[in-house]
N, C-alpha and C. Protein backbone atom coordinates (compact mmCIF):
# COMPACT_ATOMS: atom_id res chain seq x y z
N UNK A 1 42.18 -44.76 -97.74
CA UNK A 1 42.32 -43.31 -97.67
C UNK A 1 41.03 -42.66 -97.19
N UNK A 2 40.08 -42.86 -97.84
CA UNK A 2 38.73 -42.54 -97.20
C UNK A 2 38.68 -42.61 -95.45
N UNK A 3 39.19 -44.03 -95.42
CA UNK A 3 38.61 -44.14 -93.67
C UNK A 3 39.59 -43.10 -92.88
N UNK A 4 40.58 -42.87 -93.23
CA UNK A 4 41.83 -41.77 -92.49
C UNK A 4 40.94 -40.25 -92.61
N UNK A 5 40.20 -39.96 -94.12
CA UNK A 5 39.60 -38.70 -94.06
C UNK A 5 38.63 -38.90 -93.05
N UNK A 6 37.82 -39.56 -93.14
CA UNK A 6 36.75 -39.83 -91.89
C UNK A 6 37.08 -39.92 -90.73
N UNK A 7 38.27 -40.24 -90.33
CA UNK A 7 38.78 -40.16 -88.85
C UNK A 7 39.53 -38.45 -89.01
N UNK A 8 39.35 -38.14 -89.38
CA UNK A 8 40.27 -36.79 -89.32
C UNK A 8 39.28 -35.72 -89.51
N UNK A 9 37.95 -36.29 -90.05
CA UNK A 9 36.63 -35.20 -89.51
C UNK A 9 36.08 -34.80 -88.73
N UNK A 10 36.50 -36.47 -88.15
CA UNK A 10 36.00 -36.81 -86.85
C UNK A 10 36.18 -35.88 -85.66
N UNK A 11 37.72 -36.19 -85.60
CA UNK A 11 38.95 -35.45 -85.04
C UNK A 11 38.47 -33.63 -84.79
N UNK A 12 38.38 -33.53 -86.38
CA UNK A 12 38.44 -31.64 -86.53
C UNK A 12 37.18 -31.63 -85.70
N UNK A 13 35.84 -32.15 -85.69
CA UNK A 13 34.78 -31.82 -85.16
C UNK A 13 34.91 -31.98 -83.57
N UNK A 14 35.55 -32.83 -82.94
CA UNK A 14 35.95 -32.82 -81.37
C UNK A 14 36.49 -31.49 -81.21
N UNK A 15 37.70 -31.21 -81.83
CA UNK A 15 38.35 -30.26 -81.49
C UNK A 15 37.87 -28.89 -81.40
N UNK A 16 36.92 -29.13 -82.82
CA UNK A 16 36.14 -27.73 -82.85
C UNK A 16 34.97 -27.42 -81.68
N UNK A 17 34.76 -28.32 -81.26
CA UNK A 17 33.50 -28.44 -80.06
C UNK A 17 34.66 -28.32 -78.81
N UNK A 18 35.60 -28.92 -78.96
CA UNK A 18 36.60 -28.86 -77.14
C UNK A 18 37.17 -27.01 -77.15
N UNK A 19 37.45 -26.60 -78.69
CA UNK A 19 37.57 -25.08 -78.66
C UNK A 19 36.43 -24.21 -78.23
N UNK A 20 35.64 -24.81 -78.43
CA UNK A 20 33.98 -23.53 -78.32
C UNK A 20 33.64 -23.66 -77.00
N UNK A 21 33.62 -24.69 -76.37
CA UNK A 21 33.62 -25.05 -75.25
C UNK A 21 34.77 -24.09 -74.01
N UNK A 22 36.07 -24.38 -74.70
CA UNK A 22 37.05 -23.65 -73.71
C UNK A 22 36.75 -22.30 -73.56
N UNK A 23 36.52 -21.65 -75.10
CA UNK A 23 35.87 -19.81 -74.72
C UNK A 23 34.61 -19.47 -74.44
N UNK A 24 34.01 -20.37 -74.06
CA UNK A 24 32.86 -20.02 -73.16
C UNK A 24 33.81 -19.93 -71.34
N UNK A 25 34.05 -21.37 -71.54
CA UNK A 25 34.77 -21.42 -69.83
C UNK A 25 35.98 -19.89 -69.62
N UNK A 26 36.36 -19.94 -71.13
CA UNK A 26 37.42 -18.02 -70.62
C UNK A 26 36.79 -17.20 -70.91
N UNK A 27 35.18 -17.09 -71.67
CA UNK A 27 34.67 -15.76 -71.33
C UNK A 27 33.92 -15.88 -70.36
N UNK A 28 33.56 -16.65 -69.24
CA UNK A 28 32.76 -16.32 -68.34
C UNK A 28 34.15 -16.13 -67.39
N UNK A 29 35.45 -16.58 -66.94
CA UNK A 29 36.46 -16.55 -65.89
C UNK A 29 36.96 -15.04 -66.60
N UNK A 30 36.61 -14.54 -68.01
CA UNK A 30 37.21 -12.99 -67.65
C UNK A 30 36.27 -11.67 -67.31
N UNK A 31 34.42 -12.24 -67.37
CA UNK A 31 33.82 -11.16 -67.35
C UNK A 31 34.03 -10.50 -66.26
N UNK A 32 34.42 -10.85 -64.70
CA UNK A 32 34.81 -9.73 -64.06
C UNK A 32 35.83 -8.98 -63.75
N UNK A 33 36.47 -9.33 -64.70
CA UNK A 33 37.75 -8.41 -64.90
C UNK A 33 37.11 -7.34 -66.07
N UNK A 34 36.21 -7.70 -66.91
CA UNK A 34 36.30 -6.85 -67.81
C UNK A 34 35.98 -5.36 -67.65
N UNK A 35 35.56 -4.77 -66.24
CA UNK A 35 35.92 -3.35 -66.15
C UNK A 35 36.64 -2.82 -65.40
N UNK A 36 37.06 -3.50 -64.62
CA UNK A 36 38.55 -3.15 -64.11
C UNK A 36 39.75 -2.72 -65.39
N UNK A 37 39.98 -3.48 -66.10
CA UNK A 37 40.91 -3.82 -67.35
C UNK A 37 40.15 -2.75 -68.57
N UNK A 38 39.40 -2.24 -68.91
CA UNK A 38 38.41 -1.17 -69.25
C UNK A 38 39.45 -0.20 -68.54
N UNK A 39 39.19 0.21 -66.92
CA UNK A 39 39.48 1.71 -66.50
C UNK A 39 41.12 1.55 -66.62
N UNK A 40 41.67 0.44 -66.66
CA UNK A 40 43.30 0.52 -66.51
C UNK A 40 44.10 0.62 -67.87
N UNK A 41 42.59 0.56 -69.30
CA UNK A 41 43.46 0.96 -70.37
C UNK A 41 43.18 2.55 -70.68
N UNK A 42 42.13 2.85 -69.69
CA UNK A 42 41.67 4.17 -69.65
C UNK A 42 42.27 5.15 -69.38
N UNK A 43 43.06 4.52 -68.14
CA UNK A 43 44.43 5.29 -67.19
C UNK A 43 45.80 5.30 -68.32
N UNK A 44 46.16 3.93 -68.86
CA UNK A 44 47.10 4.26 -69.76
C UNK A 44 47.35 4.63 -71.07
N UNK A 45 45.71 5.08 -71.34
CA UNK A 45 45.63 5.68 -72.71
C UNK A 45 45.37 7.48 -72.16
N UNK A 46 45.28 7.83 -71.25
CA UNK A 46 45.58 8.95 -70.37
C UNK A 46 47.61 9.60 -70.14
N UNK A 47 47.85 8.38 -69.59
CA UNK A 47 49.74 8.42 -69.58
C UNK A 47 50.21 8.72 -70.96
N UNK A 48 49.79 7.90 -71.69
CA UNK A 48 50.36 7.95 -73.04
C UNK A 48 49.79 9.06 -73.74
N UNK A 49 48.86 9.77 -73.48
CA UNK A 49 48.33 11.23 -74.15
C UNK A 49 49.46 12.50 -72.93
N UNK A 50 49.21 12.35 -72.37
CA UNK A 50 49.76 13.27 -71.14
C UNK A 50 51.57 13.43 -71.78
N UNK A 51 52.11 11.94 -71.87
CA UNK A 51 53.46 11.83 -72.67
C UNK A 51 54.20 12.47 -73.68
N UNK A 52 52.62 12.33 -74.65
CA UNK A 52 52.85 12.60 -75.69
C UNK A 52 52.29 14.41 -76.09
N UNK A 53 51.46 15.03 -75.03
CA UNK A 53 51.42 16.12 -75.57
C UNK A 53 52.05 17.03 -74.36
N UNK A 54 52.61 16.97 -73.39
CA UNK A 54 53.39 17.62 -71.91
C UNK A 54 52.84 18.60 -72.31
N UNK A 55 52.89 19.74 -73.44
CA UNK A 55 52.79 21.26 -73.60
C UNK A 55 51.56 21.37 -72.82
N UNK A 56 50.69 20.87 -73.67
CA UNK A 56 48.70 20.93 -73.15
C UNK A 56 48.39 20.68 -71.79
N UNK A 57 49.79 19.77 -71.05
CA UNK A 57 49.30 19.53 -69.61
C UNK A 57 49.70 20.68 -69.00
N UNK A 58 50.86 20.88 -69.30
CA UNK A 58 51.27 22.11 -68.39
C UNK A 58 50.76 23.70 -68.49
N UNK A 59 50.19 23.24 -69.75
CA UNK A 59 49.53 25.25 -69.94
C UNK A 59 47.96 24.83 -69.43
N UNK A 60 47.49 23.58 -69.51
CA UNK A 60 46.17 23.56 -68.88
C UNK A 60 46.07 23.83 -67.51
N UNK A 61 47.17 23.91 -67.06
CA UNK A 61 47.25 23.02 -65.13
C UNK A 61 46.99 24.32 -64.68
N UNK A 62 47.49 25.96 -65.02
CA UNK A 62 46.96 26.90 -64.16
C UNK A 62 45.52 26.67 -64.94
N UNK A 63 44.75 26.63 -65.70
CA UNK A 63 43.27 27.18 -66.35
C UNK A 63 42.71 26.31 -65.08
N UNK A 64 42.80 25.03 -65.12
CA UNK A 64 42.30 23.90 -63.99
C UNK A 64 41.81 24.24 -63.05
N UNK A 65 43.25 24.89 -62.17
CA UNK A 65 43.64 25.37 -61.15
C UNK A 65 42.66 26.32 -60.94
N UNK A 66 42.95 27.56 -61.46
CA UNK A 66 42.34 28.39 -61.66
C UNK A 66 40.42 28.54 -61.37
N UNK A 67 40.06 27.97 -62.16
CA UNK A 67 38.62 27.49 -62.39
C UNK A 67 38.34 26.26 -61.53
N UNK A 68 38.97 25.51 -60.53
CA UNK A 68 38.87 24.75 -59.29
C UNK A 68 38.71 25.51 -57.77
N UNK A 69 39.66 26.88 -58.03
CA UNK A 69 39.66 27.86 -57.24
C UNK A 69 38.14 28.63 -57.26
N UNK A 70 37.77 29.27 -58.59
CA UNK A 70 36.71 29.94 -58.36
C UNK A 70 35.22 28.95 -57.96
N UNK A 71 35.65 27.59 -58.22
CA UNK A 71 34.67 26.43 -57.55
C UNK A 71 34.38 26.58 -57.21
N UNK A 72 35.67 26.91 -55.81
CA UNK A 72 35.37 26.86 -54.46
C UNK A 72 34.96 27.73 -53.50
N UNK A 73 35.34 28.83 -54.33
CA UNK A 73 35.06 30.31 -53.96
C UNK A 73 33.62 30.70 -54.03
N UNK A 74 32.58 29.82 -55.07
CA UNK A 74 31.44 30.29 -55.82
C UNK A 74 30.53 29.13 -54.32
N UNK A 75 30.81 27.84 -54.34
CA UNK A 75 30.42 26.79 -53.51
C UNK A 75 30.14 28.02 -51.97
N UNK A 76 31.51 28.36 -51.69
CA UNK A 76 31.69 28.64 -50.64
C UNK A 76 30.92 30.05 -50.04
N UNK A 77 30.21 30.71 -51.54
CA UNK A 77 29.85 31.71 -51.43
C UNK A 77 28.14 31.95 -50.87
N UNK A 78 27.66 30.49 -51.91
CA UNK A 78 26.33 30.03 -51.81
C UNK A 78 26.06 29.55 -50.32
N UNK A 79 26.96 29.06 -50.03
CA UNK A 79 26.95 28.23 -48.38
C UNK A 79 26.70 29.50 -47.43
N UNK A 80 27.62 30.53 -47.90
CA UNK A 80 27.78 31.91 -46.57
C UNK A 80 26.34 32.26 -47.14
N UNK A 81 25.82 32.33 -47.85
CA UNK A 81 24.45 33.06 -48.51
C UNK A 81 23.30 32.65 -47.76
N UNK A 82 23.47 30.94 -47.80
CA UNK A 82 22.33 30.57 -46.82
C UNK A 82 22.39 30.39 -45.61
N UNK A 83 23.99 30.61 -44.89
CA UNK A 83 23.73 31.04 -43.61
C UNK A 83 23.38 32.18 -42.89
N UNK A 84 23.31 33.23 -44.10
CA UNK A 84 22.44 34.75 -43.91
C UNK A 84 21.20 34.45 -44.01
N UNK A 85 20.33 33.34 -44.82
CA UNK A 85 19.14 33.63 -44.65
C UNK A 85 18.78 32.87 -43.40
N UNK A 86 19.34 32.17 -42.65
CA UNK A 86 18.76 31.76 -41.43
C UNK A 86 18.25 32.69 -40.32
């Protein structure tokens, strides 16, 4: 009985070294995925807020709008400004 425990330590200790071994080899084959897969749970933790609150998207979308407009209006204003001082 002894020699079966000793072969079966044996055993667990290969295995435990052939496991540590394999997640090194899958964390280096996933580090360049890892920010791609980052922005794509970014995007669907975005869908799933957007889903789940519709009201907030749709009463935000004129404020957005709105304040994207005077952006462009303010951008566009500074630009005509310094083509007066030429």
């Amino acid at each position: 009985m002894n020699k079966k425990l000793i072969l079966l330590a044996e055993r667990r200790e290969r295995l435990i070294a052939q496991a540590a071994a394999q997640r090194m080899v899958l964390a280096q084959n996933i580090e360049p995925w890892r920010v791609p897969l980052a922005r794509a749970d970014q995007g669907l933790a975005a869908l799933r807020y957007i889903k789940n609150h519709p009201a907030w998207v749709v009463g935000a979308s004129p404020c957005l709008l709105h304040c994207d407009r005077a952006h462009r209006e303010m951008a566009g204003a500074r630009l005509g400004n310094m083509a007066d001082d030429q």
